[in-house]
N, C-alpha and C. Protein backbone atom coordinates (compact mmCIF):
# COMPACT_ATOMS: atom_id res chain seq x y z
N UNK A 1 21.88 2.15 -13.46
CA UNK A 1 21.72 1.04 -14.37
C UNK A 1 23.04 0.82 -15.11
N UNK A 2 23.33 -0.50 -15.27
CA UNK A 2 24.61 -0.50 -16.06
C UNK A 2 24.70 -0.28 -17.56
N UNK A 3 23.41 -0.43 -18.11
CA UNK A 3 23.36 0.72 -19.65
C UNK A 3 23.51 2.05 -19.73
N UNK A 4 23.40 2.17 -18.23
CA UNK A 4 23.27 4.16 -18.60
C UNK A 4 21.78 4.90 -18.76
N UNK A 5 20.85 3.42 -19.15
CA UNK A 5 19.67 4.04 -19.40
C UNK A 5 18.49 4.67 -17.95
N UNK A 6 18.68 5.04 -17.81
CA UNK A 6 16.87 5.34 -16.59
C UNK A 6 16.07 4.36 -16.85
N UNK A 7 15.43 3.81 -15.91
CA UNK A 7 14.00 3.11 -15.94
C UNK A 7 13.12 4.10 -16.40
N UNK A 8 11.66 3.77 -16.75
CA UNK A 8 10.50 4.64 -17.04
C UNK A 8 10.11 4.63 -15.84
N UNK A 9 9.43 6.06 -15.64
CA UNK A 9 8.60 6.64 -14.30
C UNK A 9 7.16 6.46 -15.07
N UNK A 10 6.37 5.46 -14.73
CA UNK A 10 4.87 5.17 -14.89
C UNK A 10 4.58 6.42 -14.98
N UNK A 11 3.09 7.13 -15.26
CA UNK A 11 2.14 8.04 -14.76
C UNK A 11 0.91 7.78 -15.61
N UNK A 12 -0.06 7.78 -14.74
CA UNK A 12 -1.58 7.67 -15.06
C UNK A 12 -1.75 9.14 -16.10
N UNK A 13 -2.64 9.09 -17.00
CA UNK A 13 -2.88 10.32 -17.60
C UNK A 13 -3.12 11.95 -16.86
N UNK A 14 -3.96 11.44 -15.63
CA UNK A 14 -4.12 12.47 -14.61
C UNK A 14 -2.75 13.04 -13.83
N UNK A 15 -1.80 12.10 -13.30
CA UNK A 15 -0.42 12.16 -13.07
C UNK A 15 0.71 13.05 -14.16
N UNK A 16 0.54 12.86 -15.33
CA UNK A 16 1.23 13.00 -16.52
C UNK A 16 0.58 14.65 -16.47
N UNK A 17 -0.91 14.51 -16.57
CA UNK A 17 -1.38 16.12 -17.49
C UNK A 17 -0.71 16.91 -15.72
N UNK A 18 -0.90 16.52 -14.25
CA UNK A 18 -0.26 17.52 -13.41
C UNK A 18 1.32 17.61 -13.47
N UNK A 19 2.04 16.65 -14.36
CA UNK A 19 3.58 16.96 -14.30
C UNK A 19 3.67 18.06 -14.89
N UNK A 20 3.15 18.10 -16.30
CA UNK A 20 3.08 19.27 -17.28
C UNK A 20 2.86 20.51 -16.94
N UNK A 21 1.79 20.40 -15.68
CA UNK A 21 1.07 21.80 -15.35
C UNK A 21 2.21 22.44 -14.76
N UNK A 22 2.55 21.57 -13.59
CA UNK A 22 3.32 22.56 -12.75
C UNK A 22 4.96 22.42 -13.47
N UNK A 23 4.96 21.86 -14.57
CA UNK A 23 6.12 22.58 -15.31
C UNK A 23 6.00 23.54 -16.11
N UNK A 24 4.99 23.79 -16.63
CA UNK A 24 4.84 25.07 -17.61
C UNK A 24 4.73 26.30 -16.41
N UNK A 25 3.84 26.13 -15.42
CA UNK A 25 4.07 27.03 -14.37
C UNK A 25 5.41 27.59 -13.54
N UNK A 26 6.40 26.94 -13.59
CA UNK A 26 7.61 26.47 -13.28
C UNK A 26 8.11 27.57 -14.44
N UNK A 27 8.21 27.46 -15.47
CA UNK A 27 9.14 27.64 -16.13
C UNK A 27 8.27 29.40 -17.03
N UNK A 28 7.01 29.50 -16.82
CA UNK A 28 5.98 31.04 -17.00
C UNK A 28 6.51 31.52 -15.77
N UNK A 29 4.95 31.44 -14.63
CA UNK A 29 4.92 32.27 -13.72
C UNK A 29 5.84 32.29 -12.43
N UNK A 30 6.41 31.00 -12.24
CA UNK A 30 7.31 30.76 -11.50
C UNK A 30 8.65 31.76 -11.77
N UNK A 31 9.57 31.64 -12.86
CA UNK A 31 10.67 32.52 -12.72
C UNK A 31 10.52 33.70 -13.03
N UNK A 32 9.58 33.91 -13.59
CA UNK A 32 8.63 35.68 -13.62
C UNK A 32 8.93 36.05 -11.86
N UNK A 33 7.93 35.56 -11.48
CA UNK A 33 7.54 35.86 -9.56
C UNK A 33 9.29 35.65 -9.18
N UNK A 34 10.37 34.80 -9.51
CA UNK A 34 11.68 34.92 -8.90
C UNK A 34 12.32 36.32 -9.59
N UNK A 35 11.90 36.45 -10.70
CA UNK A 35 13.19 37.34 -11.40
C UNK A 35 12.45 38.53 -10.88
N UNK A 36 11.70 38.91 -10.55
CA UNK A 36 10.85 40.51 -9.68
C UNK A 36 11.34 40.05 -8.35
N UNK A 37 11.62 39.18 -7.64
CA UNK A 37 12.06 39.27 -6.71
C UNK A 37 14.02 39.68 -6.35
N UNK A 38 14.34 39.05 -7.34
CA UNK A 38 15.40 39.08 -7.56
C UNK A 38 15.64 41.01 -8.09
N UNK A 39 15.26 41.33 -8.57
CA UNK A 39 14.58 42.86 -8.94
C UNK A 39 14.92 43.65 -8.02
N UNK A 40 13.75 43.34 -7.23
CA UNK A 40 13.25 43.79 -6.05
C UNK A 40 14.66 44.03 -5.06
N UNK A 41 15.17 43.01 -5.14
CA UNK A 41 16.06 43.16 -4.09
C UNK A 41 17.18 44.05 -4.34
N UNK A 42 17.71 44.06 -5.48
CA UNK A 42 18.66 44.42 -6.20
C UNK A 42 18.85 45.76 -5.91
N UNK A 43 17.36 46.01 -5.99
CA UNK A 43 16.73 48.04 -5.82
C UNK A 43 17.11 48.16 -4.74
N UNK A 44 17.53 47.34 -3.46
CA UNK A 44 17.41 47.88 -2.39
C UNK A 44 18.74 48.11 -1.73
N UNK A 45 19.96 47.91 -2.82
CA UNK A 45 21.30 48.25 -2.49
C UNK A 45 22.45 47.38 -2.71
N UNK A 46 23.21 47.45 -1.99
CA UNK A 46 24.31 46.71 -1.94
C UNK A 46 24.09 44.85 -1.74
N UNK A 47 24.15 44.61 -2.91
CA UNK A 47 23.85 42.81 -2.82
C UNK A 47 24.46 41.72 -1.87
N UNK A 48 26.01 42.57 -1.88
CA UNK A 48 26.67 41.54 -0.50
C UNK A 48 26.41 41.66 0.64
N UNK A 49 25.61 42.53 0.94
CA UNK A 49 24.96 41.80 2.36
C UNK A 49 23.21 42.22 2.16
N UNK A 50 23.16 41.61 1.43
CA UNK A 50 21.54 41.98 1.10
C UNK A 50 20.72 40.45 1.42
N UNK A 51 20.18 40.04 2.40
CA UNK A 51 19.79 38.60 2.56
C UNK A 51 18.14 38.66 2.03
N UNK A 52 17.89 39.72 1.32
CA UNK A 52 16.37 39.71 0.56
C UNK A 52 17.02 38.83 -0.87
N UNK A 53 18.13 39.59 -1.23
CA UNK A 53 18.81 38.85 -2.36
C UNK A 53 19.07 37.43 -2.39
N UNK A 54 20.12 37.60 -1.53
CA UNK A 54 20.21 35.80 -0.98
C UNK A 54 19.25 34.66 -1.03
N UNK A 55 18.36 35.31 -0.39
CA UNK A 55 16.63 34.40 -0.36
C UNK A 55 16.24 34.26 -2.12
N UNK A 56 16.45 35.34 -2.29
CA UNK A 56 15.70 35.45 -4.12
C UNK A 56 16.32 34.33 -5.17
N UNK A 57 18.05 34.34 -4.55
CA UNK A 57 18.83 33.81 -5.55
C UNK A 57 18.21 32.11 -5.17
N UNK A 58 18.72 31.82 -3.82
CA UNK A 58 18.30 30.05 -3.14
C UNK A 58 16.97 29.99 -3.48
N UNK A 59 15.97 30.68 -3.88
CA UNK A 59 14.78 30.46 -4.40
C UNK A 59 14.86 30.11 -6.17
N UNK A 60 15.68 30.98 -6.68
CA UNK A 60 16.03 30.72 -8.00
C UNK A 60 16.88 29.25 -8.27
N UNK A 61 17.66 29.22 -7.40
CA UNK A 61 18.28 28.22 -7.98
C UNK A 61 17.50 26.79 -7.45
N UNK A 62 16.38 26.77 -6.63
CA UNK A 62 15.63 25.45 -6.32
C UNK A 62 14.81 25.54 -7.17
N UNK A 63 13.82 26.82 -7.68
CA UNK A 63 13.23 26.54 -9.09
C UNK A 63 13.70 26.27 -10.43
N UNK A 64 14.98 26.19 -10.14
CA UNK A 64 15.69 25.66 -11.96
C UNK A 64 16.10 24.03 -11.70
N UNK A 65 16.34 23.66 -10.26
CA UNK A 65 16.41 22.71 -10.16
C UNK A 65 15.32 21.43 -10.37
N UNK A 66 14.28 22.61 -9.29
CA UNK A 66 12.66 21.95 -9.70
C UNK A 66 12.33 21.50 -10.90
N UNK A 67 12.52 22.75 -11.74
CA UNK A 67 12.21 22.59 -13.56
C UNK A 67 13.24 21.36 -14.18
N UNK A 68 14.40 21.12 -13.35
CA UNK A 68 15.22 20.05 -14.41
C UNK A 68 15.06 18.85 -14.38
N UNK A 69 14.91 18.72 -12.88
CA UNK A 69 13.85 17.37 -12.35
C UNK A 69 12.42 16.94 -12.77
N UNK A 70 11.68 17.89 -13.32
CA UNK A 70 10.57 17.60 -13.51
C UNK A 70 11.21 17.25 -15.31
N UNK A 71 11.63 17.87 -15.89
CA UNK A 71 12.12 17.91 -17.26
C UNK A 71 12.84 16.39 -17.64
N UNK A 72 13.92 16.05 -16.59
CA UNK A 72 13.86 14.88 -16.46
C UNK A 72 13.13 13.58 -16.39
N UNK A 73 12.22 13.62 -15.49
CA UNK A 73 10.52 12.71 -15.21
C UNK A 73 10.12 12.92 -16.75
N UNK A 74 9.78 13.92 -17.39
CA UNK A 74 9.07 13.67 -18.43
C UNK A 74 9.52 13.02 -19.34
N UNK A 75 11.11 13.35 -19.69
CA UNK A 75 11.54 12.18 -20.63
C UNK A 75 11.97 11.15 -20.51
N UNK A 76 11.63 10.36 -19.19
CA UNK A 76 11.12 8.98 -18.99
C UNK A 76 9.87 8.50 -18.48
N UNK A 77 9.14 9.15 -18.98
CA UNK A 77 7.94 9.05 -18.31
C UNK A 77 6.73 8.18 -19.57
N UNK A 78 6.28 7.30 -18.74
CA UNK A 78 5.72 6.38 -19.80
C UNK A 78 4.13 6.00 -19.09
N UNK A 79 3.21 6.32 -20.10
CA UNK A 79 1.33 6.74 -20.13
C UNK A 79 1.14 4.90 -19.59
N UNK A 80 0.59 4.71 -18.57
CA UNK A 80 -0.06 3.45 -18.18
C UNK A 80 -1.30 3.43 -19.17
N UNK A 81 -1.93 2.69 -20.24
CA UNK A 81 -2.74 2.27 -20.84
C UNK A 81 -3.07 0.91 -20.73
N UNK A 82 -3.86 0.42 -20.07
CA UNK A 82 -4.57 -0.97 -20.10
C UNK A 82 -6.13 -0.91 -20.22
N UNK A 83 -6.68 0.37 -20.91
CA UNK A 83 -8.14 0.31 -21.13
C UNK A 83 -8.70 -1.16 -22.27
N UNK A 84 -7.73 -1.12 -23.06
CA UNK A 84 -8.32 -2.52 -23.38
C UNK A 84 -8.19 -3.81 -23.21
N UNK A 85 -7.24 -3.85 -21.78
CA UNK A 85 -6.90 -5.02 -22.12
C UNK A 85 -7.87 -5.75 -20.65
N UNK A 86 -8.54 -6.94 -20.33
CA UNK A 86 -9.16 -7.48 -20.10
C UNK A 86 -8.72 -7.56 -18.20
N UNK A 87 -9.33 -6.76 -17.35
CA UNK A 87 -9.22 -7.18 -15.55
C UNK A 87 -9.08 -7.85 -15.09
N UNK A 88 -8.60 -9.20 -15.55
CA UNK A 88 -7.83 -10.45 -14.99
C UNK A 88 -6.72 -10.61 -14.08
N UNK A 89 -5.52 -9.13 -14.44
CA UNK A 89 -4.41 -9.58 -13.45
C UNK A 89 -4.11 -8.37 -13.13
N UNK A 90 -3.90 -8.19 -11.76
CA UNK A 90 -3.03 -6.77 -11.24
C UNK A 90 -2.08 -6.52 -11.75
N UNK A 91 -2.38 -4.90 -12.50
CA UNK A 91 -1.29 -4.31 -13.23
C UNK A 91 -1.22 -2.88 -12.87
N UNK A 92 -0.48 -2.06 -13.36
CA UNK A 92 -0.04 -0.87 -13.30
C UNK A 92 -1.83 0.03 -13.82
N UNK A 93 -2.16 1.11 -13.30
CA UNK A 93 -3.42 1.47 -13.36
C UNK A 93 -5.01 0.43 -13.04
N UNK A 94 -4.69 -0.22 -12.60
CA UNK A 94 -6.04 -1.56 -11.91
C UNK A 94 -6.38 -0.41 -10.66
N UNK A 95 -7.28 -1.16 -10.56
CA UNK A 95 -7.76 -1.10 -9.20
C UNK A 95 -7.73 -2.43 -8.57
N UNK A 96 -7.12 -3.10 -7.42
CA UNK A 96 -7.53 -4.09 -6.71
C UNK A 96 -8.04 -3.92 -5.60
N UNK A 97 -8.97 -5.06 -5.27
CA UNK A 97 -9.54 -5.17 -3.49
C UNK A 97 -8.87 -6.42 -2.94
N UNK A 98 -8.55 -5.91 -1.76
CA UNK A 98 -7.57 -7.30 -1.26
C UNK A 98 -8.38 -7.33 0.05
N UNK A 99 -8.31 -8.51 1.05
CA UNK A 99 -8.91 -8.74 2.35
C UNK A 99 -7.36 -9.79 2.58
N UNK A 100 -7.22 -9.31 4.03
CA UNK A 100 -6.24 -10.03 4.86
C UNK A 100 -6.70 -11.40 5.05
N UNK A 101 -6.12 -12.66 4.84
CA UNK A 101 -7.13 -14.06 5.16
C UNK A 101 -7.13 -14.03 6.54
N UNK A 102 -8.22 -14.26 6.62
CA UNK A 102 -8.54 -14.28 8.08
C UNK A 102 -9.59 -13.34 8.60
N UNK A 103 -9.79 -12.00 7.43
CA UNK A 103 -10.49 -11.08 8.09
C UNK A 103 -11.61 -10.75 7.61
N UNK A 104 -12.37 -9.90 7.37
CA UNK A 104 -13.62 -9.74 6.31
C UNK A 104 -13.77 -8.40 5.79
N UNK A 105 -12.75 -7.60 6.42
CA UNK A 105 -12.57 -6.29 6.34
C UNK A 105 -11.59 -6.07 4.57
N UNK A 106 -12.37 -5.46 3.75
CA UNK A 106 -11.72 -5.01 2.45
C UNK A 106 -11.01 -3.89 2.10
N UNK A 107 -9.74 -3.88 1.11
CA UNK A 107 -9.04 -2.80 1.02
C UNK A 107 -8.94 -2.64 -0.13
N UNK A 108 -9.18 -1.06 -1.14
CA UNK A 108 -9.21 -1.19 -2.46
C UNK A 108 -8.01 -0.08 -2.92
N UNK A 109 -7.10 -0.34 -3.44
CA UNK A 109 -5.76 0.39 -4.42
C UNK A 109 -5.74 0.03 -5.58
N UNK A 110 -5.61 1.83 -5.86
CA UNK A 110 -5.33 1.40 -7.38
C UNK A 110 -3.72 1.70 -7.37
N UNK A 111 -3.18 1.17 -8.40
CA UNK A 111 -1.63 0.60 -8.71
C UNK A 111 -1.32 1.77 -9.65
N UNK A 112 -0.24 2.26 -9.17
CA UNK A 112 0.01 3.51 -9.81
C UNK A 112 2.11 3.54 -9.70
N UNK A 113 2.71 4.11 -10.60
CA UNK A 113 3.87 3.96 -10.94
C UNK A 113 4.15 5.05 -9.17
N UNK A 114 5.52 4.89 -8.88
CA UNK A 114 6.12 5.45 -7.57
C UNK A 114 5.99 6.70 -7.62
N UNK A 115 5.77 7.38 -8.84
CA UNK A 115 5.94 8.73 -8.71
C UNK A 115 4.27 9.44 -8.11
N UNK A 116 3.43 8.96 -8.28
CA UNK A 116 2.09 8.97 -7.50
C UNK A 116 1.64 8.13 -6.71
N UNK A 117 2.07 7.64 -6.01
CA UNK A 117 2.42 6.69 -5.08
C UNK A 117 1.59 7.46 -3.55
N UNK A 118 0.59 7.64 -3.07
CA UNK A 118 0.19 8.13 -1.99
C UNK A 118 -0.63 6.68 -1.17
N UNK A 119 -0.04 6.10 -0.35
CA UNK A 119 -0.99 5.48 0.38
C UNK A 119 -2.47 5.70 0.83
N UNK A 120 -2.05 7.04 2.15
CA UNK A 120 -3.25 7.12 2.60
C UNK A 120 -4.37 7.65 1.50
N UNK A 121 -4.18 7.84 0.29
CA UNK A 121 -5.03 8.13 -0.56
C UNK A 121 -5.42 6.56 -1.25
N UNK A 122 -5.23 5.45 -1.02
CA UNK A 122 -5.36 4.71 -1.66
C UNK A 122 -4.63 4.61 -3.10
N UNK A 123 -3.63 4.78 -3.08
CA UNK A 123 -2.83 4.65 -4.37
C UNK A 123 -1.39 4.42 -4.02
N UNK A 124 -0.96 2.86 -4.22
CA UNK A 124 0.39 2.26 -3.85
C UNK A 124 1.05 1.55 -4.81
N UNK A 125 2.26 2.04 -4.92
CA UNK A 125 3.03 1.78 -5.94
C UNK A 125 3.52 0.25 -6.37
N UNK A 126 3.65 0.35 -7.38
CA UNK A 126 3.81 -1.20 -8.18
C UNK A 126 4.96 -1.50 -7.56
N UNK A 127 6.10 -0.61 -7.37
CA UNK A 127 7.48 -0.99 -6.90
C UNK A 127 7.44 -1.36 -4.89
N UNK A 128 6.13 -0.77 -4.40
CA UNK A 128 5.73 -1.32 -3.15
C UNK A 128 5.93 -2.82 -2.49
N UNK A 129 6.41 -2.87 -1.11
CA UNK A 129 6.25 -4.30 -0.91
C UNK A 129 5.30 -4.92 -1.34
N UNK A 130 3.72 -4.45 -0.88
CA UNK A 130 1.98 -4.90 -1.13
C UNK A 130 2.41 -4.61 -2.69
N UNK A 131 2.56 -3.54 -3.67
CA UNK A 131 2.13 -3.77 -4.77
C UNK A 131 3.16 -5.02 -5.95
N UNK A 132 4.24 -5.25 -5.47
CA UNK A 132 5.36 -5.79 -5.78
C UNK A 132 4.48 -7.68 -5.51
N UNK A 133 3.99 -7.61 -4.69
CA UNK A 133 3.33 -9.00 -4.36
C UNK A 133 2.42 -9.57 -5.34
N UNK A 134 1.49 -7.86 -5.45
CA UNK A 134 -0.03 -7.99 -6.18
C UNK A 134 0.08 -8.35 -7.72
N UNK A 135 1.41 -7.40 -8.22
CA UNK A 135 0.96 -7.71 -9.68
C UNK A 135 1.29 -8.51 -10.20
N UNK A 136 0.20 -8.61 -11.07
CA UNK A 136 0.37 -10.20 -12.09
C UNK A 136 -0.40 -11.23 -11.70
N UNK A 137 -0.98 -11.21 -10.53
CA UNK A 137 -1.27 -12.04 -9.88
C UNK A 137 -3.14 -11.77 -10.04
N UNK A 138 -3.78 -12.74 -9.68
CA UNK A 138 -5.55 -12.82 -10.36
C UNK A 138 -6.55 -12.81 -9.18
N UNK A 139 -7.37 -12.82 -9.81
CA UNK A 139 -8.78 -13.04 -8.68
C UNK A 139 -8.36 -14.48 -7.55
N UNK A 140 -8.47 -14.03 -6.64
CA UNK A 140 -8.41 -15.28 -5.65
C UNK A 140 -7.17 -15.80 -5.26
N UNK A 141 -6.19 -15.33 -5.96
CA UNK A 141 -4.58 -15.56 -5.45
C UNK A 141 -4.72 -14.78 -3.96
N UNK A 142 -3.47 -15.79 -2.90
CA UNK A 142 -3.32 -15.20 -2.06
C UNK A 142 -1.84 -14.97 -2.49
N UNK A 143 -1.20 -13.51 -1.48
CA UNK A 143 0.02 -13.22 -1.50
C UNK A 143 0.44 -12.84 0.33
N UNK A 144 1.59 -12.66 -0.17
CA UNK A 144 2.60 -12.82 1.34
C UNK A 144 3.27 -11.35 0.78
N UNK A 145 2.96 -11.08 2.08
CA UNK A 145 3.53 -9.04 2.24
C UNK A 145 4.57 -8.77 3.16
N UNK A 146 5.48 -8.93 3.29
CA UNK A 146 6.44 -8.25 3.96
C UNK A 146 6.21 -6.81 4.33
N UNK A 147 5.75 -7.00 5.41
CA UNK A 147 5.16 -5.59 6.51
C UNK A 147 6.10 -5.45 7.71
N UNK A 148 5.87 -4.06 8.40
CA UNK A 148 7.02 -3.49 9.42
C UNK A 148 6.75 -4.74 10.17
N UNK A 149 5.16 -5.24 10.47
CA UNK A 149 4.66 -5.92 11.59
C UNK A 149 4.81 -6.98 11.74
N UNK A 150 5.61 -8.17 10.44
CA UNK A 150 5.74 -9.17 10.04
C UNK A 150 5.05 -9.50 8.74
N UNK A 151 4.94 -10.88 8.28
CA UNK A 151 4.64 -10.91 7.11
C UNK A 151 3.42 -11.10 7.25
N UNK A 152 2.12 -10.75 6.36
CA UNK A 152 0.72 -10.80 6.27
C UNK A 152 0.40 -11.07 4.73
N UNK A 153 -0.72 -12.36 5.26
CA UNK A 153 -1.30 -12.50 4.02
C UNK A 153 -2.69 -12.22 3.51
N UNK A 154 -2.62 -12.10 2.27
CA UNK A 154 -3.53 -11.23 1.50
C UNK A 154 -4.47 -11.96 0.60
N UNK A 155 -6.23 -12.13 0.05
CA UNK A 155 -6.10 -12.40 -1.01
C UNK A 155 -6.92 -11.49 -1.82
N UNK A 156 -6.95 -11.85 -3.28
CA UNK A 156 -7.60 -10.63 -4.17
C UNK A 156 -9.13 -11.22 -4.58
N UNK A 157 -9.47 -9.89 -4.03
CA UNK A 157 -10.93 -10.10 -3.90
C UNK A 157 -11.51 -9.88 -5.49
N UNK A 158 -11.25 -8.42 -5.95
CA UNK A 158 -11.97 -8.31 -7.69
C UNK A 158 -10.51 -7.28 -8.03
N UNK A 159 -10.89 -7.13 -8.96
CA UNK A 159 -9.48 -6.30 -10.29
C UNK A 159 -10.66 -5.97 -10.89
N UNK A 160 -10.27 -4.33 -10.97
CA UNK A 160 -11.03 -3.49 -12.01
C UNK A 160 -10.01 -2.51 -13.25
């Protein structure tokens, strides 16, 4: 960005409380279980050619990395709240149902920031081609999707 600033990384409350988890785990039991390994190895002799060590250390240093990245996410990380505001337009935490025109077959995603972003789970990101189309947009709008397969159109069936 040319401010310098980061964008915010969305996360649903459920998204947000698992960043936390597996950072407090990360940063407890995680370098506990490295630094006994690191231990461990140490006991077993000469470190320069010790590849139990080696392993311990490239394990250490991807869990501090893990922890800085996740440490990072959190302090841009911003709570999707739209419980009060009224199911009219695809937004960040909705649920939409879309049907291809033409077809009768329905598809339901809920809109979730990139960082929980799982398709085959039904959860596609706002920054998505499909979700990039959807939001903002209301009951009965059709949209145009830029897909591998060509472009396909869509319309919105309900917003929850």
């Amino acid at each position: 960005m040319a401010n310098g600033k980061q964008p915010p990384i969305y996360f649903t409350e459920e998204g947000l409380r698992a960043l936390r988890e597996e950072l407090e785990y990360l940063r407890t039991e995680g370098r506990e279980q490295v630094a006994r390994r690191i231990g461990e190895a140490k006991a077993d002799g000469d470190i320069s050619e010790n590849a139990g060590y080696d392993e311990a250390k490239n394990q250490q240093a991807f869990l501090e990395g893990r922890i800085l990245e996740l440490e990072q996410r959190l302090k841009r990380a911003v709570l999707i709240q739209n419980h009060d505001t009224p199911a009219d337009r695809v937004d960040l935490g909705r649920s939409v149902t879309i049907r291809e025109v033409g077809f009768d077959d329905e598809e339901t995603y809920f809109i979730v920031g990139s960082a929980e972003a799982n398709p085959a789970n039904g959860r596609i990101s706002n920054e998505s081609p499909m979700g990039r189309s959807l939001m903002g947009k209301g009951i009965g709008a059709r949209v145009l999707v830029d897909t591998p397969g060509g472009e396909l159109e869509f319309e919105i069936v309900q917003i929850a």
